[in-house]
Every structure is written in C-alpha cells, then in structure tokens.
N, C-alpha and C. Protein backbone atom coordinates (compact mmCIF):
# COMPACT_ATOMS: atom_id res chain seq x y z
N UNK A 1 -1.08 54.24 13.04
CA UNK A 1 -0.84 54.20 11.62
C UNK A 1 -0.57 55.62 11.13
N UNK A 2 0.40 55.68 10.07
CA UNK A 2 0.73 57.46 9.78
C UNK A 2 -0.09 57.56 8.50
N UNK A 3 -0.56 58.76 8.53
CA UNK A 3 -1.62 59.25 7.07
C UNK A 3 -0.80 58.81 5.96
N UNK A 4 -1.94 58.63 4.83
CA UNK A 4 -1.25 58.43 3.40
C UNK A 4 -0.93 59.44 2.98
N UNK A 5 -0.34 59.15 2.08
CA UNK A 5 0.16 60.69 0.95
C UNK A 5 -0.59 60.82 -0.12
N UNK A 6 -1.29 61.90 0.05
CA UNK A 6 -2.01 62.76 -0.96
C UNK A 6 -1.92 63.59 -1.79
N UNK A 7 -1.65 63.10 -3.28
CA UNK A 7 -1.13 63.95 -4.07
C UNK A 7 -2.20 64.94 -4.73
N UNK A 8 -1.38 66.15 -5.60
CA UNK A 8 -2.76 67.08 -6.19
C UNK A 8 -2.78 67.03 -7.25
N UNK A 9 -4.15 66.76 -7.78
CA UNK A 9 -5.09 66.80 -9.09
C UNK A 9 -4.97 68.49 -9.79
N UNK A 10 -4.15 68.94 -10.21
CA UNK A 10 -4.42 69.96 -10.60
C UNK A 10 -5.04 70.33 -11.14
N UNK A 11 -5.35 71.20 -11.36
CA UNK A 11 -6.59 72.43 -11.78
C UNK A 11 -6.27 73.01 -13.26
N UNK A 12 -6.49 72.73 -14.65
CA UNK A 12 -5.58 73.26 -15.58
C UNK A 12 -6.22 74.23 -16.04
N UNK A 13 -5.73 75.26 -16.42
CA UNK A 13 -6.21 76.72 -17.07
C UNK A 13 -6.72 76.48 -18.62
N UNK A 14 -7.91 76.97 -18.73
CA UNK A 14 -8.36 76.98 -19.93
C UNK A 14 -8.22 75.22 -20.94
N UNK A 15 -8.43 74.58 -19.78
CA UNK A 15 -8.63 73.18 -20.43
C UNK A 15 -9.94 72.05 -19.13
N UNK A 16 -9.09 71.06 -19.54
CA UNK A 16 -10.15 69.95 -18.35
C UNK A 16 -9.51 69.01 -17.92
N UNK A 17 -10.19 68.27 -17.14
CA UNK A 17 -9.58 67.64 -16.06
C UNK A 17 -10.68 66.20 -15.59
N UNK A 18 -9.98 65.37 -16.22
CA UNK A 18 -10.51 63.81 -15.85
C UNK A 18 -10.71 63.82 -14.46
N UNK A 19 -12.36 63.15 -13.81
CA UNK A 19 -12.64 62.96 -12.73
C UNK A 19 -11.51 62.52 -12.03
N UNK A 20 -10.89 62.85 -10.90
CA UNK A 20 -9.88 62.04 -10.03
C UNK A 20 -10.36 60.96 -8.98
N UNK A 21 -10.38 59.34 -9.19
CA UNK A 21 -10.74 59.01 -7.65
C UNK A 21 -10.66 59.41 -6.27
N UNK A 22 -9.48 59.89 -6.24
CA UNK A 22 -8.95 60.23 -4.81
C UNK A 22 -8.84 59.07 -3.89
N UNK A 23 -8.26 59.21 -3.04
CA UNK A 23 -8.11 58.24 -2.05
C UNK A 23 -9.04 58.04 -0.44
N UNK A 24 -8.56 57.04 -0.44
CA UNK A 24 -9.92 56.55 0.71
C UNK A 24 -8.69 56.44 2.53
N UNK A 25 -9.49 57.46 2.84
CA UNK A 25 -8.90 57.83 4.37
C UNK A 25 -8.50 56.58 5.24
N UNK A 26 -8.19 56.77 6.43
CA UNK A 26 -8.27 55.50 7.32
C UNK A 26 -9.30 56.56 8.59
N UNK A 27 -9.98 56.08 9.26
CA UNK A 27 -10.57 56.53 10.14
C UNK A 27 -10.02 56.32 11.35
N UNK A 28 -10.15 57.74 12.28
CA UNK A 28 -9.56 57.66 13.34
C UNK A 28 -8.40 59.00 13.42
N UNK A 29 -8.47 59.79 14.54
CA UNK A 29 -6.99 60.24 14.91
C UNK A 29 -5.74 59.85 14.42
N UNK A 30 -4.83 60.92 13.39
CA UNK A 30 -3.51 60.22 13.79
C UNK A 30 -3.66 59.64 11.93
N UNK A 31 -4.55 58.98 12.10
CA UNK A 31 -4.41 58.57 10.62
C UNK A 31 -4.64 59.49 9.20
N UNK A 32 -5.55 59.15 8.27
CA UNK A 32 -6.30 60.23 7.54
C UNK A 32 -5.13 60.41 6.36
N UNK A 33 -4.95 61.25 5.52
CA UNK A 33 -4.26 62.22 4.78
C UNK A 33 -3.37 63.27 4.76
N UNK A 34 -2.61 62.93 4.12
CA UNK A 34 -1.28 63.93 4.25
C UNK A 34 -0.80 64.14 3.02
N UNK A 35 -1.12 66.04 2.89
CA UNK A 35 -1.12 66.37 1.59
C UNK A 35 0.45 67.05 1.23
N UNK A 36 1.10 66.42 0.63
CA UNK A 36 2.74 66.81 0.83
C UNK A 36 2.55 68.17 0.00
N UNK A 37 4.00 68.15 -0.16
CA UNK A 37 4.68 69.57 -1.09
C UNK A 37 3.92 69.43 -2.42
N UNK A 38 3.30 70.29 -3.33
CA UNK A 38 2.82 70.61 -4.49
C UNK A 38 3.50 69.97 -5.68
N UNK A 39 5.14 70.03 -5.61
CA UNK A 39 5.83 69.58 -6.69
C UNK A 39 7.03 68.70 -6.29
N UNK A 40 7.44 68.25 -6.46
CA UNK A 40 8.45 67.36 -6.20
C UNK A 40 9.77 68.25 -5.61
N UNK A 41 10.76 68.37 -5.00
CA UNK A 41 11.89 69.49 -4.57
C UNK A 41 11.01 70.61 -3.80
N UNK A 42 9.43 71.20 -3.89
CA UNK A 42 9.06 72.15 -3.37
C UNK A 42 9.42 72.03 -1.41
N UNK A 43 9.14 73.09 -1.00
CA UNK A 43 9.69 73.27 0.47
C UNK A 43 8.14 73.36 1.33
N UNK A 44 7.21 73.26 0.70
CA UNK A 44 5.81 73.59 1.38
C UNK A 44 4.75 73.30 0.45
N UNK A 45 3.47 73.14 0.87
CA UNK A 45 2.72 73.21 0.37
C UNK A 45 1.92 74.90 0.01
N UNK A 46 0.98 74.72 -0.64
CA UNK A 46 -0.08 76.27 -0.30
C UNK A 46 -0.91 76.13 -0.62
N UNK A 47 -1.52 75.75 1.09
CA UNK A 47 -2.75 75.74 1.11
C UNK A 47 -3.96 76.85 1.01
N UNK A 48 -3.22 78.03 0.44
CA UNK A 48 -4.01 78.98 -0.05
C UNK A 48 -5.11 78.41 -1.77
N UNK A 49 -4.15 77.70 -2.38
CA UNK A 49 -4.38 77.08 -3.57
C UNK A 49 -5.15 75.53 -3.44
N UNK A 50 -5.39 75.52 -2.27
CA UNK A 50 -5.85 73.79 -1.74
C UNK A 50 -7.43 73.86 -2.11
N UNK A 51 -8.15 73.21 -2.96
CA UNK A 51 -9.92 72.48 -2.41
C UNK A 51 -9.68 71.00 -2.39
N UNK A 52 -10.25 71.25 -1.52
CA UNK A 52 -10.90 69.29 -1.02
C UNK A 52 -11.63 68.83 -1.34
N UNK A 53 -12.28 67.93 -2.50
CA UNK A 53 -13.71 67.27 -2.27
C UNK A 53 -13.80 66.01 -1.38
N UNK A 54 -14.24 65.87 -0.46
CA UNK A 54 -14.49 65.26 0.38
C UNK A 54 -15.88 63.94 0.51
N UNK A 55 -16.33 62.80 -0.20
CA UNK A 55 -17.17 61.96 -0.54
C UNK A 55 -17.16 60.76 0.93
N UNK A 56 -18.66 60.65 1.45
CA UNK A 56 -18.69 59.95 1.89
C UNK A 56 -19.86 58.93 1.66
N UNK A 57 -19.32 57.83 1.55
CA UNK A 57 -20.07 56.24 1.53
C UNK A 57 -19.88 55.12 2.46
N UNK A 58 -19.69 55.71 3.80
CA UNK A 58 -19.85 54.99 5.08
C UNK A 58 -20.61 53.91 4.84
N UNK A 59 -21.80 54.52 5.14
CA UNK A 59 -23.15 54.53 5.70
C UNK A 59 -23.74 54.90 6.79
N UNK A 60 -22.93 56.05 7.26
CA UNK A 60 -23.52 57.07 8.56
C UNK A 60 -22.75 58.23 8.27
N UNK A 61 -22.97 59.28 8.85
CA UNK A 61 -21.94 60.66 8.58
C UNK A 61 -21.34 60.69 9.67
N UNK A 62 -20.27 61.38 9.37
CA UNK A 62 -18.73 61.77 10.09
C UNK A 62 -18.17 62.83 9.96
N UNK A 63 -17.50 63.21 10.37
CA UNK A 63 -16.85 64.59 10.47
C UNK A 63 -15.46 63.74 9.41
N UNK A 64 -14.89 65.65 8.77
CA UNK A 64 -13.56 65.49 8.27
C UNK A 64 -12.94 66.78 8.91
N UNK A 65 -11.75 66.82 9.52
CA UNK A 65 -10.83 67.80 10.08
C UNK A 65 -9.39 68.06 9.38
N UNK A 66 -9.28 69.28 8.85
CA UNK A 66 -8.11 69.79 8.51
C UNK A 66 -7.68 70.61 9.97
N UNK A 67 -6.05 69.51 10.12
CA UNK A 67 -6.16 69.63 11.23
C UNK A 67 -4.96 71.42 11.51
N UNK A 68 -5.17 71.89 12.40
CA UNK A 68 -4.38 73.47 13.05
C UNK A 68 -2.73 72.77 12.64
N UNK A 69 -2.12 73.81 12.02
CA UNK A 69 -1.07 74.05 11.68
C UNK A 69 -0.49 74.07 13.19
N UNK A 70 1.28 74.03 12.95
CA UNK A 70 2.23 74.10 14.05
C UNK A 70 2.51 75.74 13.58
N UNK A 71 3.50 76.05 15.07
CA UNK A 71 4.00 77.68 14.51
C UNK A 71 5.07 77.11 15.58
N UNK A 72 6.25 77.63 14.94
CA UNK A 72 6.23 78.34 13.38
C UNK A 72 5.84 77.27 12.34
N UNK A 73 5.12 77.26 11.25
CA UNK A 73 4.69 78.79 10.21
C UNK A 73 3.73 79.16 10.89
N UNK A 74 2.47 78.16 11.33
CA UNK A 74 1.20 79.00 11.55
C UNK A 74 1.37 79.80 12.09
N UNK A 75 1.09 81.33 12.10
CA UNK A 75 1.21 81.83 13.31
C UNK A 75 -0.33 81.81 13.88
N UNK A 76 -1.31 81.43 12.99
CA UNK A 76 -2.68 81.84 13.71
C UNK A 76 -3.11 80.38 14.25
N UNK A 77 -2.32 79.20 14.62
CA UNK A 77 -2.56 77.92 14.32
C UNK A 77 -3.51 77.50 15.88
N UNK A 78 -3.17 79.08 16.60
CA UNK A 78 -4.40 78.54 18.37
C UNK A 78 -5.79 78.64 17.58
N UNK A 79 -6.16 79.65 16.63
CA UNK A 79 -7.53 79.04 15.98
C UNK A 79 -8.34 77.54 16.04
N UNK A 80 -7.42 76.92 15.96
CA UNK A 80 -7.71 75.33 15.79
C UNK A 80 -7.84 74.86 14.14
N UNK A 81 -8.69 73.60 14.76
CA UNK A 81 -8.56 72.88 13.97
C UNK A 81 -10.06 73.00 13.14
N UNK A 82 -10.21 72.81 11.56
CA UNK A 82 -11.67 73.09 10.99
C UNK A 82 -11.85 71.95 11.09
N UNK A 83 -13.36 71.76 11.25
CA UNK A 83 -14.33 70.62 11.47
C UNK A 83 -15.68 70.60 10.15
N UNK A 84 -15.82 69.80 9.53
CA UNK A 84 -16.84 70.23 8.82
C UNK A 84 -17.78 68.54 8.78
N UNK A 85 -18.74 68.49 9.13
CA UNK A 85 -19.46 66.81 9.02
C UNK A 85 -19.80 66.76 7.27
N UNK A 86 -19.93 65.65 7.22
CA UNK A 86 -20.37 65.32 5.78
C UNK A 86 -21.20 64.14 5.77
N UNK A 87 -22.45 64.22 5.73
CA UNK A 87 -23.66 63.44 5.51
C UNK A 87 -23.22 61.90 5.01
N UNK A 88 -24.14 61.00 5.23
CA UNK A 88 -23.70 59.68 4.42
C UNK A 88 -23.78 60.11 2.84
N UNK A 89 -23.88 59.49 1.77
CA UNK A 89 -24.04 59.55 0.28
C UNK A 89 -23.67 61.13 -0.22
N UNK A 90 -22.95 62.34 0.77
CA UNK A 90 -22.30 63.55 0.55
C UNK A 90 -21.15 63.43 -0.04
N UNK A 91 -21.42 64.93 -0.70
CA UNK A 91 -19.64 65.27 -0.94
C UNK A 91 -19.64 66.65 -1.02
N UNK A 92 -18.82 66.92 0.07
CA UNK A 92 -18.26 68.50 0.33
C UNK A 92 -16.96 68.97 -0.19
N UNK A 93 -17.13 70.11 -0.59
CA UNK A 93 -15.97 71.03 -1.51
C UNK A 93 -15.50 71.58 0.33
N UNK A 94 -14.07 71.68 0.45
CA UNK A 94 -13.61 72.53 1.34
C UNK A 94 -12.24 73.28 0.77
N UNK A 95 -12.00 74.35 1.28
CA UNK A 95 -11.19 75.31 1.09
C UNK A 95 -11.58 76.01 0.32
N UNK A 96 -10.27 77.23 -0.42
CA UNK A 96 -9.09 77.36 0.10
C UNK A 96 -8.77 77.22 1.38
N UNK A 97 -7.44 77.04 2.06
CA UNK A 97 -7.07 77.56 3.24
C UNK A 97 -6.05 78.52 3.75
N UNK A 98 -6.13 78.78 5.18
CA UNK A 98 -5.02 79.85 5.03
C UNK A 98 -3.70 79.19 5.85
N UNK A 99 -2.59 79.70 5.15
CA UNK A 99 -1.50 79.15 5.57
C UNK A 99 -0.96 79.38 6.87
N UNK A 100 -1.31 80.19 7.16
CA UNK A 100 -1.01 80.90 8.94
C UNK A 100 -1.90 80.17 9.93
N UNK A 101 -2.53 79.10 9.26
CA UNK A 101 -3.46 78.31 10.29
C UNK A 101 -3.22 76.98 10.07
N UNK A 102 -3.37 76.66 9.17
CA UNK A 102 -3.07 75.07 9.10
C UNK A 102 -1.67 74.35 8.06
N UNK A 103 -0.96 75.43 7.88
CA UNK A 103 0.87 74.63 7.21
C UNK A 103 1.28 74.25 8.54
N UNK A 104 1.75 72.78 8.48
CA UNK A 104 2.39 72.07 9.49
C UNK A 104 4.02 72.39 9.37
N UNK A 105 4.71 72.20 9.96
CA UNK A 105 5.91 71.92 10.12
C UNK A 105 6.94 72.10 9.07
N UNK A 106 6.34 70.79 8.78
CA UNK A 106 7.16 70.08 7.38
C UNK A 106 6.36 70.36 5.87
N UNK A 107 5.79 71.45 6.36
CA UNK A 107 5.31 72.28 4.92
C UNK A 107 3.80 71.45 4.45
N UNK A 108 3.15 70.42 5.24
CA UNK A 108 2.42 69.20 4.76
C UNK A 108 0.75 70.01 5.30
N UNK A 109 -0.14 69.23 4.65
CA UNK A 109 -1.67 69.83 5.64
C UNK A 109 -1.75 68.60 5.92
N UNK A 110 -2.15 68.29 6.83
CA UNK A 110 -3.40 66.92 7.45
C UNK A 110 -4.57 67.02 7.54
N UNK A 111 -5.44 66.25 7.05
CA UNK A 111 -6.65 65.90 6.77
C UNK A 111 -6.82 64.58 7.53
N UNK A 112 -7.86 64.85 8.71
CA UNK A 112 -7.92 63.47 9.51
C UNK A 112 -9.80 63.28 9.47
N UNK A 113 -10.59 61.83 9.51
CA UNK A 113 -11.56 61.30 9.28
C UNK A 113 -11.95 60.77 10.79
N UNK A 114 -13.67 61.09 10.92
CA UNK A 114 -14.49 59.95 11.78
C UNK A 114 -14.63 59.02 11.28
N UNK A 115 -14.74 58.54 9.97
CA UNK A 115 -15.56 57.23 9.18
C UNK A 115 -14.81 57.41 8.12
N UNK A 116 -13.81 56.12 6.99
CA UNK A 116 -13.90 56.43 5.83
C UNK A 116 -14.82 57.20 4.82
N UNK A 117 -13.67 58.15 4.08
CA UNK A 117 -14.13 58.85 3.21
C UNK A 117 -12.89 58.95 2.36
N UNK A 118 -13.57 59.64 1.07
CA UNK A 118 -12.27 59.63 -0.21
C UNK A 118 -12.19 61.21 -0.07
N UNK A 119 -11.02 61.03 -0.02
CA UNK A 119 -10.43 62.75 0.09
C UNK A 119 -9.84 63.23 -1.54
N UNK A 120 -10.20 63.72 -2.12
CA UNK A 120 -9.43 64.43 -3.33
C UNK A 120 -8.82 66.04 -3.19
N UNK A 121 -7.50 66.08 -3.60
CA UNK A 121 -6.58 67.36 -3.20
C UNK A 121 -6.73 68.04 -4.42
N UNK A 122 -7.33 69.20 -4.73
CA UNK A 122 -7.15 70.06 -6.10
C UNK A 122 -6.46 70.84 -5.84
N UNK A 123 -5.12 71.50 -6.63
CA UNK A 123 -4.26 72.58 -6.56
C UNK A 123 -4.82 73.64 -7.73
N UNK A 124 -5.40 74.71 -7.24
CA UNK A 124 -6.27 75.79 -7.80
C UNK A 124 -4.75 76.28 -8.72
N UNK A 125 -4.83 76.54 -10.22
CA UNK A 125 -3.62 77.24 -10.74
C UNK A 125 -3.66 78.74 -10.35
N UNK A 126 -2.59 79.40 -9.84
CA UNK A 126 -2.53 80.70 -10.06
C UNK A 126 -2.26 81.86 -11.46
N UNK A 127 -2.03 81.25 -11.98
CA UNK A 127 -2.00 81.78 -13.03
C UNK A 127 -3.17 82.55 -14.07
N UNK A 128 -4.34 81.76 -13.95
CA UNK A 128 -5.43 82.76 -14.67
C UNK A 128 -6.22 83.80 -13.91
C-alpha cells in the first residue's frame, strides 16, 4: 500500500490555529505518511520548517520513523533513519528536520508507523 498524503496545518504568525485532527497512519513498512510539497506548484518540501505531533491510541506503543532521505538531495541521508517510540495514550512533538538527511527524491518526507497513529504536519512560518 503507498503512504497517504499529508498535508500542513500551518503555523500562523501572531494569530491561532484550530486543533487539526490529522490523519491516521497505516501500520507497517512502506505504508505510513507522505508529506508532499508545502504549497501547491512548490518543488520540495522544508523540512527545516516541519513539527510532527505524533498521537497514539493503539493500545500498546510503537515506534514512528521519519524515514533517511535519498541523495541527491540528502547528502547526509547514510545517517539513517530517526526512530522515536511513542507510549500508548502519548503524543510526541518531533522536529524540525534537516534537509540533508531526510528530503526524498521527489522533494516529499516519509513518515512510516509500528501501530496506528495520527500524524499531524505543522509548517513552522518563517517569517516572525
């Protein structure tokens, strides 16, 4: 099965921002989340500007992996892949990230799951 597409909740400057559900992973390799280009026509994402909240309601804990970038772009992408577990009834903040490690290919990050979990994509504004 190919990851869903994960769009971003932006981050607005000097205002607020309605809770986002986010979406609910598929578990397993291969599947998971796929966080496209930022804007519609954009050529990449930047995952310098990326947090994750990451919620799990399994009912056991699992790991979530943002998985190692390709190179080219990554160039640092033999680092691997980040691993972070997240407790049952958890929710973990992850990132920023760096783009020399995990931009894929096609400009996309992947986010892959042990156990359903809801992944939410925040795009941090640069501007303030």
């Amino acid at each position: 099965m190919a990851p869903t597409a994960l769009a971003y909740s932006n981050l607005v400057p000097n205002s607020d921002l309605a809770d986002p559900a986010g979406v609910a992973t598929v578990a397993g390799a291969g599947n998971g989340v796929k966080i496209p280009s930022i804007t519609a026509g954009a050529t990449r994402s930047f995952p310098e500007l990326t947090v994750l909240r990451v919620s799990n309601a399994s009912g056991g804990s699992g790991t979530v992996t943002i998985k190692a970038g390709a190179y080219p772009p990554a160039i640092a992408a033999g680092q691997g892949d980040l691993t972070v577990t997240v407790a049952n009834a958890a929710t973990r903040w992850i990132g920023p990230f760096e783009s020399g490690r995990f931009l894929q290919s096609d400009g996309s990050l992947l986010v892959e799951s042990s156990v359903v979990m809801t992944v939410t994509a925040f795009k941090v504004p640069r501007n303030t």
